[in-house]
PDB file of N, CA and C in Angstrom:
ATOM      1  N   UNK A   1       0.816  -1.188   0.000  1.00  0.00           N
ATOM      2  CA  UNK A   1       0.000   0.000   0.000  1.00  0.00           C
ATOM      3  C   UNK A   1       0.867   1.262   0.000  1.00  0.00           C
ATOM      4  N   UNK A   2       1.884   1.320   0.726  1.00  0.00           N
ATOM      5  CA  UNK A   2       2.667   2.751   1.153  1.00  0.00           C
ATOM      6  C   UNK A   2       3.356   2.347  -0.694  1.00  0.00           C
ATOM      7  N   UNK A   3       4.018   1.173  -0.878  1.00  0.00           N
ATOM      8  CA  UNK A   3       4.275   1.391  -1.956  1.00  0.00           C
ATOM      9  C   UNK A   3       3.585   2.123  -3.382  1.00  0.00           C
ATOM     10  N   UNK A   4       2.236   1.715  -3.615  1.00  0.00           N
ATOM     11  CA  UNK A   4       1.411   2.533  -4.556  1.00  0.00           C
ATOM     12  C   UNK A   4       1.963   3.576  -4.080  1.00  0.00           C
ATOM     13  N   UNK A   5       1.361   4.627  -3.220  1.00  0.00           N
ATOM     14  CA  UNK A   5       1.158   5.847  -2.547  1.00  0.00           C
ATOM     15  C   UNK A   5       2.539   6.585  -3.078  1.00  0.00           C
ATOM     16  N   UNK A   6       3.469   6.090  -2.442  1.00  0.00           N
ATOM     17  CA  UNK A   6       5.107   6.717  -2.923  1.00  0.00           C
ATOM     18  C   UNK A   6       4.859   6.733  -4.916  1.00  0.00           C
ATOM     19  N   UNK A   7       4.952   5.548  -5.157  1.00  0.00           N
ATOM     20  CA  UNK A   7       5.183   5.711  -6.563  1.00  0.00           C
ATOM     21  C   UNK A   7       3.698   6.821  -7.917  1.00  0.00           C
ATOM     22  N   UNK A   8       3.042   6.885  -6.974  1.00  0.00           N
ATOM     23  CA  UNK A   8       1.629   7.754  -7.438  1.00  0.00           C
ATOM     24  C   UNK A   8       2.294   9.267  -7.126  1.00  0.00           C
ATOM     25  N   UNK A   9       3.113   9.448  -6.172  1.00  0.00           N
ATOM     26  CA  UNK A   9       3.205  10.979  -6.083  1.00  0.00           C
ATOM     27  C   UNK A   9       4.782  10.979  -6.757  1.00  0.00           C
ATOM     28  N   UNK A  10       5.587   9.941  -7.065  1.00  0.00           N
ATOM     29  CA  UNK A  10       6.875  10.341  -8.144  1.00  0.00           C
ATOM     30  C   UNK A  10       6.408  10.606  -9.451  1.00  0.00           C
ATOM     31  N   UNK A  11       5.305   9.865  -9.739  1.00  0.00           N
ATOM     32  CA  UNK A  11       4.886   9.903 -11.053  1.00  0.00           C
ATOM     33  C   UNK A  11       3.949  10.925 -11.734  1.00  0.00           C
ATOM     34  N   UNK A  12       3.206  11.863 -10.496  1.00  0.00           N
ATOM     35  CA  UNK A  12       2.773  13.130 -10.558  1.00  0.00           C
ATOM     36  C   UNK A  12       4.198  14.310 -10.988  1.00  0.00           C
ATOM     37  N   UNK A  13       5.233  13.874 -10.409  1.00  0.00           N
ATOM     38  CA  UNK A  13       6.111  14.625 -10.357  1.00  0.00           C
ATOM     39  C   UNK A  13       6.926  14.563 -11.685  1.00  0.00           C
ATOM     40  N   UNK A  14       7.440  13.433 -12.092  1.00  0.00           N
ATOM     41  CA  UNK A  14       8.288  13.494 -13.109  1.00  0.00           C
ATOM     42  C   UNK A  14       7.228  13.709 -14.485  1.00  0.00           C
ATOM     43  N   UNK A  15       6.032  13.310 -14.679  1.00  0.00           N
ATOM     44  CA  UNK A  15       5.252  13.819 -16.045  1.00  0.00           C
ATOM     45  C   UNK A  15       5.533  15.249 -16.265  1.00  0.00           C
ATOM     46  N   UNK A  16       5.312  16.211 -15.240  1.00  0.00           N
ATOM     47  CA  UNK A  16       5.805  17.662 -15.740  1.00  0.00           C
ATOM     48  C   UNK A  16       7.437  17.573 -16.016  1.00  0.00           C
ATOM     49  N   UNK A  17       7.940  16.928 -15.806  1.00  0.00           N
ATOM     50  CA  UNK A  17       9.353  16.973 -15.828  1.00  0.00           C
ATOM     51  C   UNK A  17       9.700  16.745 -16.965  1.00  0.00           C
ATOM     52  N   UNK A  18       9.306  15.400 -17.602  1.00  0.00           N
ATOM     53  CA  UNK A  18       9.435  14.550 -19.005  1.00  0.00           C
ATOM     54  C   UNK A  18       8.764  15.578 -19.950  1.00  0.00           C
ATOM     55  N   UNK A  19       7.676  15.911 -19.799  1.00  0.00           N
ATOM     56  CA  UNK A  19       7.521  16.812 -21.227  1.00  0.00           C
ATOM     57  C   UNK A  19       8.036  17.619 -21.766  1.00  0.00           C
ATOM     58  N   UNK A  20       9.216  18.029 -20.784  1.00  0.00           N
ATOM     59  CA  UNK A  20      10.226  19.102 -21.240  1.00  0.00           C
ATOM     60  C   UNK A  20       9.962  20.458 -22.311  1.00  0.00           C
ATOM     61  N   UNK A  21       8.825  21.249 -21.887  1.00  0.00           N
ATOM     62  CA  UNK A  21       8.469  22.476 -22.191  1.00  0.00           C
ATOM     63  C   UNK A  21       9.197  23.728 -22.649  1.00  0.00           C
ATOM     64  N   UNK A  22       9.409  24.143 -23.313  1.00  0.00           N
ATOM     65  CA  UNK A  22      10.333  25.608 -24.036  1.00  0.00           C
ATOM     66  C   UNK A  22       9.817  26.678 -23.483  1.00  0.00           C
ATOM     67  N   UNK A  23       8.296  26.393 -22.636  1.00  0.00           N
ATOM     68  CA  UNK A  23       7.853  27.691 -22.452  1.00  0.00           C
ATOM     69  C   UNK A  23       8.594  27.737 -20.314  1.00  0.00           C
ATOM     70  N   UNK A  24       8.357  29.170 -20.104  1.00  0.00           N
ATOM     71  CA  UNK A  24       8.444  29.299 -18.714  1.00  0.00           C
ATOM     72  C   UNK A  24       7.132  28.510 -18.198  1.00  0.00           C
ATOM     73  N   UNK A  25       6.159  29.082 -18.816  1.00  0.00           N
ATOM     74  CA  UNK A  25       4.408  28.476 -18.106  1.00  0.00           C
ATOM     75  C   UNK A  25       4.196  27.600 -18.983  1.00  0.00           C
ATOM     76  N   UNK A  26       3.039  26.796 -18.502  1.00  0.00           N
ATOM     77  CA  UNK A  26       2.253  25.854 -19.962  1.00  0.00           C
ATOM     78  C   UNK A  26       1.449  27.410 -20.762  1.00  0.00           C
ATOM     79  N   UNK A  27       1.264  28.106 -19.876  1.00  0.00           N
ATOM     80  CA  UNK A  27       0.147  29.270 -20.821  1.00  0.00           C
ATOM     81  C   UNK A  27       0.900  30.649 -21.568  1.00  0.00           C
ATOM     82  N   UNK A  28       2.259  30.153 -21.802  1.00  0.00           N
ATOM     83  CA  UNK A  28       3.160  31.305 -22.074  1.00  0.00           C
ATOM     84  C   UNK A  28       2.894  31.352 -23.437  1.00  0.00           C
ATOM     85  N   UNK A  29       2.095  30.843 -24.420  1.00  0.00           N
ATOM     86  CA  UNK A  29       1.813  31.263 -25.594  1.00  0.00           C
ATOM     87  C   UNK A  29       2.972  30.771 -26.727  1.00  0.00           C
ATOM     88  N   UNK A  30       2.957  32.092 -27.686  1.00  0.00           N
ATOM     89  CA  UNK A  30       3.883  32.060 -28.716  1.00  0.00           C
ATOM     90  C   UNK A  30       5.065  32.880 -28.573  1.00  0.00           C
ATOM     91  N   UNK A  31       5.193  33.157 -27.173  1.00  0.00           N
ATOM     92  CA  UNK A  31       6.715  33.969 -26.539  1.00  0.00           C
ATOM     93  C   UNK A  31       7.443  34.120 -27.720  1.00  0.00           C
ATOM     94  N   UNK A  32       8.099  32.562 -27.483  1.00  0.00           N
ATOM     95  CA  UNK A  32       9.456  32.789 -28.565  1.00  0.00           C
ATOM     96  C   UNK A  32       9.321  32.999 -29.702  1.00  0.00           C
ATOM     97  N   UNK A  33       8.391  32.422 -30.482  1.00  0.00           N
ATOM     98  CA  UNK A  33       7.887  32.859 -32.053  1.00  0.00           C
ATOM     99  C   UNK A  33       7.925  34.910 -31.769  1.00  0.00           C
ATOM    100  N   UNK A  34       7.301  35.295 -30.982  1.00  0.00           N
ATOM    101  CA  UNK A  34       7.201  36.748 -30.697  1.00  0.00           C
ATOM    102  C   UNK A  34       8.061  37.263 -30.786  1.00  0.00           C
ATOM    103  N   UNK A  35       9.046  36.729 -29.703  1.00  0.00           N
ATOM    104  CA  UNK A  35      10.539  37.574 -29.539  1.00  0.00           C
ATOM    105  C   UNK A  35      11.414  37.508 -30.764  1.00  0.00           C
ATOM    106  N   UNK A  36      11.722  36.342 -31.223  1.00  0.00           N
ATOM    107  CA  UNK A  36      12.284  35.684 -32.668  1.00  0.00           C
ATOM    108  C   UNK A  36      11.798  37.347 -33.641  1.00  0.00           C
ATOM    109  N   UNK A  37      10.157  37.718 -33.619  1.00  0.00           N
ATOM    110  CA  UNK A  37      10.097  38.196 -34.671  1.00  0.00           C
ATOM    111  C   UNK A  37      10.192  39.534 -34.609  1.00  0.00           C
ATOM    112  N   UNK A  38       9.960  39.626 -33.174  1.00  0.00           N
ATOM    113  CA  UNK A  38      10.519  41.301 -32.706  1.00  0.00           C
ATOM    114  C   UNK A  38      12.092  41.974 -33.325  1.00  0.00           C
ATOM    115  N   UNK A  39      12.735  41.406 -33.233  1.00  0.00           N
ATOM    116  CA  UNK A  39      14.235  40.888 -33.663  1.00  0.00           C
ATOM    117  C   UNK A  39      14.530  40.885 -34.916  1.00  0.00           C
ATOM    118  N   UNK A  40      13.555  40.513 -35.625  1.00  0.00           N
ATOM    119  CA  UNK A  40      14.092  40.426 -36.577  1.00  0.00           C
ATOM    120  C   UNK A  40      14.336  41.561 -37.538  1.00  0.00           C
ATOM    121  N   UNK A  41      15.320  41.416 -38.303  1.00  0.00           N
ATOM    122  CA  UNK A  41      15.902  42.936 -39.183  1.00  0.00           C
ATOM    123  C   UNK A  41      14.888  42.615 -40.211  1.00  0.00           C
ATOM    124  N   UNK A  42      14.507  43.873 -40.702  1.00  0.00           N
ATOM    125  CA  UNK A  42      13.728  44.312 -41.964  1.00  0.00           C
ATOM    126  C   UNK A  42      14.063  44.523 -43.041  1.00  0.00           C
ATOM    127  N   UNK A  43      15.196  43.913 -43.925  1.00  0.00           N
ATOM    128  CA  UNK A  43      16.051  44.568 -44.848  1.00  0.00           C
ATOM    129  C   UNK A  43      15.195  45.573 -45.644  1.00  0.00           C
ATOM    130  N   UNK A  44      13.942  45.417 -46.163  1.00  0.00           N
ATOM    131  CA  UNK A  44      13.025  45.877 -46.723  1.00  0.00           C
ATOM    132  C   UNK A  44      12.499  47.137 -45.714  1.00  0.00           C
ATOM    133  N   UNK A  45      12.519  47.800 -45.156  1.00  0.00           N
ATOM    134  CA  UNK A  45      12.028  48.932 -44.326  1.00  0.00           C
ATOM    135  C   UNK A  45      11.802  49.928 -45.666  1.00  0.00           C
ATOM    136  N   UNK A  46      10.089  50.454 -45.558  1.00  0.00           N
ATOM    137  CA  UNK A  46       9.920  51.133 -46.538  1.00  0.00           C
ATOM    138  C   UNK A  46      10.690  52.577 -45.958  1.00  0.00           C
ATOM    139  N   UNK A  47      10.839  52.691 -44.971  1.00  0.00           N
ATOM    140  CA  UNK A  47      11.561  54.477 -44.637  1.00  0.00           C
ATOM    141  C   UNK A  47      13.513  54.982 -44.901  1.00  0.00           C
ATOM    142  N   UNK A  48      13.991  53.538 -45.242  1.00  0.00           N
ATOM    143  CA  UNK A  48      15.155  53.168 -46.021  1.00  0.00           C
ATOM    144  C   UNK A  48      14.978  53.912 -47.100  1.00  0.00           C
ATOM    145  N   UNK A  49      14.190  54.234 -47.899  1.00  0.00           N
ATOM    146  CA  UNK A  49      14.639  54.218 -49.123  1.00  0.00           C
ATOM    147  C   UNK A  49      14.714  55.896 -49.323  1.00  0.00           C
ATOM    148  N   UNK A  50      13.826  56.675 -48.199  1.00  0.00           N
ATOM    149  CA  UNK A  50      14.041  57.915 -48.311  1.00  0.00           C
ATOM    150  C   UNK A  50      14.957  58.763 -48.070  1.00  0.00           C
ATOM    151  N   UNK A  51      16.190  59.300 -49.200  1.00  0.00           N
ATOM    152  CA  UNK A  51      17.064  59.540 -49.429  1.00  0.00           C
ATOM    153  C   UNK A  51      17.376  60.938 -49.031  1.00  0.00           C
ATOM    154  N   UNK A  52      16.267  62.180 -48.832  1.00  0.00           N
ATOM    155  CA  UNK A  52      15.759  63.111 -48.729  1.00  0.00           C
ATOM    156  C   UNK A  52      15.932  63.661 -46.960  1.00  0.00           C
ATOM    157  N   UNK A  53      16.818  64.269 -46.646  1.00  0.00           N
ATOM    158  CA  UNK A  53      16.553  63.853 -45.238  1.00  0.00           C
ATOM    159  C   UNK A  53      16.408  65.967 -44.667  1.00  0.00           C
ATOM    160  N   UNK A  54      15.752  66.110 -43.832  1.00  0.00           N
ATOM    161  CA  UNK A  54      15.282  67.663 -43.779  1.00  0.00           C
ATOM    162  C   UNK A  54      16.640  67.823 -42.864  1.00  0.00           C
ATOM    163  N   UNK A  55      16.622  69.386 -43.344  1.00  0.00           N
ATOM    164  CA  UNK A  55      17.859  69.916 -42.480  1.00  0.00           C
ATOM    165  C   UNK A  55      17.960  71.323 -42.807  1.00  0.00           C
ATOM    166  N   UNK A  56      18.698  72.195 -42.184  1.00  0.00           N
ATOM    167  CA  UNK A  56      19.591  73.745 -42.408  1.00  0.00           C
ATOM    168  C   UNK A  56      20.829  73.473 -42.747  1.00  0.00           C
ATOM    169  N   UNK A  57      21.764  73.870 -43.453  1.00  0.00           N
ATOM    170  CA  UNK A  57      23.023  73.803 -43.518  1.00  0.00           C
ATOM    171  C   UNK A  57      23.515  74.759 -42.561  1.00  0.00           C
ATOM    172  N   UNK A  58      22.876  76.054 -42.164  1.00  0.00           N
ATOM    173  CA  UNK A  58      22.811  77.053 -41.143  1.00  0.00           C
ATOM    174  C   UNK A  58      22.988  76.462 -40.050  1.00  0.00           C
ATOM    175  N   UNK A  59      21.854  76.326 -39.842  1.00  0.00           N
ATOM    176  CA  UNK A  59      21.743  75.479 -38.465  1.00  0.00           C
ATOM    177  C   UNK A  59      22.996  74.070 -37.756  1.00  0.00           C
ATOM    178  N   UNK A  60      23.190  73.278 -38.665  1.00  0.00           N
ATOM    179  CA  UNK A  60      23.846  72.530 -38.598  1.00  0.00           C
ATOM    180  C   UNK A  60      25.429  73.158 -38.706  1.00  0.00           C
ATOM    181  N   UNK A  61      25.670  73.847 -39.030  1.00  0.00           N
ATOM    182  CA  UNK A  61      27.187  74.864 -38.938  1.00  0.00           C
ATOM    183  C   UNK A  61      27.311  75.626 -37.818  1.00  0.00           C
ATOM    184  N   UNK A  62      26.195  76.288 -37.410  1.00  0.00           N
ATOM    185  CA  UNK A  62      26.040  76.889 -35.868  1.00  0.00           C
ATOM    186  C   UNK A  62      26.645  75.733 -34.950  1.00  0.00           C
ATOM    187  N   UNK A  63      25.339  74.625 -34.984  1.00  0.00           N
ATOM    188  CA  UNK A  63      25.393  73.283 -33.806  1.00  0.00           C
ATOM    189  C   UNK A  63      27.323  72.725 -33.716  1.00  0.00           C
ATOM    190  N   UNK A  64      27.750  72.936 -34.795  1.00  0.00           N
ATOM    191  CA  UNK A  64      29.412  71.914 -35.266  1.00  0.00           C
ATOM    192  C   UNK A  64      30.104  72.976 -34.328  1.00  0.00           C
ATOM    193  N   UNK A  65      29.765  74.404 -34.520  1.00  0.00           N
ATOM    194  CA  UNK A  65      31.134  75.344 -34.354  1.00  0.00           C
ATOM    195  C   UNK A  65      30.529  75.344 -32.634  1.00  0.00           C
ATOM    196  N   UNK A  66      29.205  75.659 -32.403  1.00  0.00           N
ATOM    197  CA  UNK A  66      28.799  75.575 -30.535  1.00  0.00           C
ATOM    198  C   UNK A  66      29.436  74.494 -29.848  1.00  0.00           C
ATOM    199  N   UNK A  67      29.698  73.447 -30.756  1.00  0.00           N
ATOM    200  CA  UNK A  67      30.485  71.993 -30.552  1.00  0.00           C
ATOM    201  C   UNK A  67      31.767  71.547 -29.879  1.00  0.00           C
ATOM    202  N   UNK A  68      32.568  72.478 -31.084  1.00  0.00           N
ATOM    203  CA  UNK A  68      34.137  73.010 -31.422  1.00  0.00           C
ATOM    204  C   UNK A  68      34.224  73.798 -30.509  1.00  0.00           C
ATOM    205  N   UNK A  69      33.747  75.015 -30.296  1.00  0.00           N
ATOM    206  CA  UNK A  69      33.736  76.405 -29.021  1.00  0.00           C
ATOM    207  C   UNK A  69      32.904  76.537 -28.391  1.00  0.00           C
ATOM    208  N   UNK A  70      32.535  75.724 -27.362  1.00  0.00           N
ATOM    209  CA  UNK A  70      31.303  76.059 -26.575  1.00  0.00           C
ATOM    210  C   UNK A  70      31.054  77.518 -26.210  1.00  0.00           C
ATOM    211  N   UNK A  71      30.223  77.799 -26.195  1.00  0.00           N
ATOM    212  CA  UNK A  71      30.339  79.727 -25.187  1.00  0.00           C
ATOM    213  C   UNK A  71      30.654  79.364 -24.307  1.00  0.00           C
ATOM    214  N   UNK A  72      30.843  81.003 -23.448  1.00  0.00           N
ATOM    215  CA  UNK A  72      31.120  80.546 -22.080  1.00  0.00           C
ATOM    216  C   UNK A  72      30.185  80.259 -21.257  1.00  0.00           C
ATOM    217  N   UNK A  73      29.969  80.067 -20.150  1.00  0.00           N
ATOM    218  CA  UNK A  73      28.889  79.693 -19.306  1.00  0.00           C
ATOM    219  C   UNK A  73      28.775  81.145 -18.572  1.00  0.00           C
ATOM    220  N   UNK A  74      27.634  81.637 -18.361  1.00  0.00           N
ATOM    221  CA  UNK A  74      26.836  82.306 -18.063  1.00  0.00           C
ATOM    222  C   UNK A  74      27.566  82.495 -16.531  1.00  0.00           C
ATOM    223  N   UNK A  75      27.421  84.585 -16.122  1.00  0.00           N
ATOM    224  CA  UNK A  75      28.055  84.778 -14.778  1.00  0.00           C
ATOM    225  C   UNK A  75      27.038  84.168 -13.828  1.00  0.00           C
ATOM    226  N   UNK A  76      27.950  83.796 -12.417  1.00  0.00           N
ATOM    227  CA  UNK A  76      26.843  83.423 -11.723  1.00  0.00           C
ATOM    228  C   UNK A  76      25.740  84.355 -10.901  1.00  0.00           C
ATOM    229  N   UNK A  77      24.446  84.085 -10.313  1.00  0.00           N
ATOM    230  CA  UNK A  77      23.273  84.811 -10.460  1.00  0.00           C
ATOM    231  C   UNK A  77      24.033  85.796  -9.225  1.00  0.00           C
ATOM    232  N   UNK A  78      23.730  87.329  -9.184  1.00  0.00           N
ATOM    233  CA  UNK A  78      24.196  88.038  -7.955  1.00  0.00           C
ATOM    234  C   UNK A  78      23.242  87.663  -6.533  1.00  0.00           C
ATOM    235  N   UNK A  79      24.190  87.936  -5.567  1.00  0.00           N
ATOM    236  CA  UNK A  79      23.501  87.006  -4.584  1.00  0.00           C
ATOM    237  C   UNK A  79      23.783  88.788  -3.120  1.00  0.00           C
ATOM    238  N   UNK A  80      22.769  89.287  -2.746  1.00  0.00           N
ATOM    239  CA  UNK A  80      22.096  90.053  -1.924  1.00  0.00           C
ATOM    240  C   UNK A  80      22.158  89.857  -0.845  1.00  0.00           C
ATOM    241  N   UNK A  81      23.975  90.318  -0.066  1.00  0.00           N
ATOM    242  CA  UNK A  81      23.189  89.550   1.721  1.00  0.00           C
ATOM    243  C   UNK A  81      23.258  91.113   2.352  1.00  0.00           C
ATOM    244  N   UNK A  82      22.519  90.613   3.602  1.00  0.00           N
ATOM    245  CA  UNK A  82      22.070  91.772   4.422  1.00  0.00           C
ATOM    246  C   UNK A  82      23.182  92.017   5.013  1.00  0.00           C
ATOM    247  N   UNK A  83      23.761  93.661   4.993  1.00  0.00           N
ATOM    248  CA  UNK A  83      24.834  93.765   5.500  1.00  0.00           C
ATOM    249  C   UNK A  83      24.527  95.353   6.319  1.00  0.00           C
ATOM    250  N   UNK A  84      23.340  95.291   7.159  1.00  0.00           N
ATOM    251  CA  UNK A  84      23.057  96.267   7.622  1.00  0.00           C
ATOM    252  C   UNK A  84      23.790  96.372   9.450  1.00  0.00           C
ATOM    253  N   UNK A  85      23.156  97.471   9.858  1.00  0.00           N
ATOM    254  CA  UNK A  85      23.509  96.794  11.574  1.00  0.00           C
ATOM    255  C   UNK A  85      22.490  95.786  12.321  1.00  0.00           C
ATOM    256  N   UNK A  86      23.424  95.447  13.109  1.00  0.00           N
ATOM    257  CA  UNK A  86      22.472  94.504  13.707  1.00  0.00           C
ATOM    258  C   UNK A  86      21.498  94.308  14.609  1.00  0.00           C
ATOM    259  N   UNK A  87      20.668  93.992  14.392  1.00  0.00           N
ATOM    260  CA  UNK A  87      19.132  94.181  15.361  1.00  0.00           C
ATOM    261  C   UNK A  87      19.539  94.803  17.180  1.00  0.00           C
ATOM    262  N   UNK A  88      19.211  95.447  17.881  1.00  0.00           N
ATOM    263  CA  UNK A  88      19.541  95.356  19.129  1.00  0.00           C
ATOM    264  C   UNK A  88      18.864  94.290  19.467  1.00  0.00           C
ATOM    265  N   UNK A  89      19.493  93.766  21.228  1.00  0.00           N
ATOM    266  CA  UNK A  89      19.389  92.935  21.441  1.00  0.00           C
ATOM    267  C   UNK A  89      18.528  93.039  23.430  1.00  0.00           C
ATOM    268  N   UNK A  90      17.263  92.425  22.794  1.00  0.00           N
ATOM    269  CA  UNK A  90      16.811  92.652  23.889  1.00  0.00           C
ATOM    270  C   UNK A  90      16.718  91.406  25.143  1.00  0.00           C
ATOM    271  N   UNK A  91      15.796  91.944  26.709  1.00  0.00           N
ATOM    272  CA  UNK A  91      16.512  90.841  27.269  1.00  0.00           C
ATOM    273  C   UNK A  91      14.277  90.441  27.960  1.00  0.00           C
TER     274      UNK A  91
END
């Protein structure tokens, strides 16, 4: 009897074991098909082919040389302390 009993709860145990699953869950779906296709490169990307790309030549000569020579950084803010006399002091 104890014998059934033992071999009924190994054999609960190793069936999930033996089917040897790819997924994390049984209900994890098409994960890897997903991820696989997330991934994957597009050689074909219709926005490839637009050769045309917007810009200033202005602008972009400003940004290179602000690059090259940053300005300087800005003085720091003036700072206001009280430099009057001092309160009397009462008792």
């Amino acid at each position: 009897m104890i014998l059934i009993v033992c071999a009924s709860a190994l054999t609960g145990c190793a069936a999930d074991y033996l089917n040897h699953y790819d997924t994390v869950t049984l209900a994890a779906g098409d994960t890897q098909k997903f991820n696989s296709l997330l991934q994957t490169v597009d050689p074909l990307n219709p926005a490839s082919r637009n050769t045309k790309i917007d810009g200033d030549g202005q602008r972009a000569a400003s940004v290179a040389q602000n690059y090259r020579f940053p300005p300087p950084p800005p003085p720091p803010p003036a700072i206001t302390v009280n430099v009057g006399a001092p309160a009397p002091m009462t008792n």
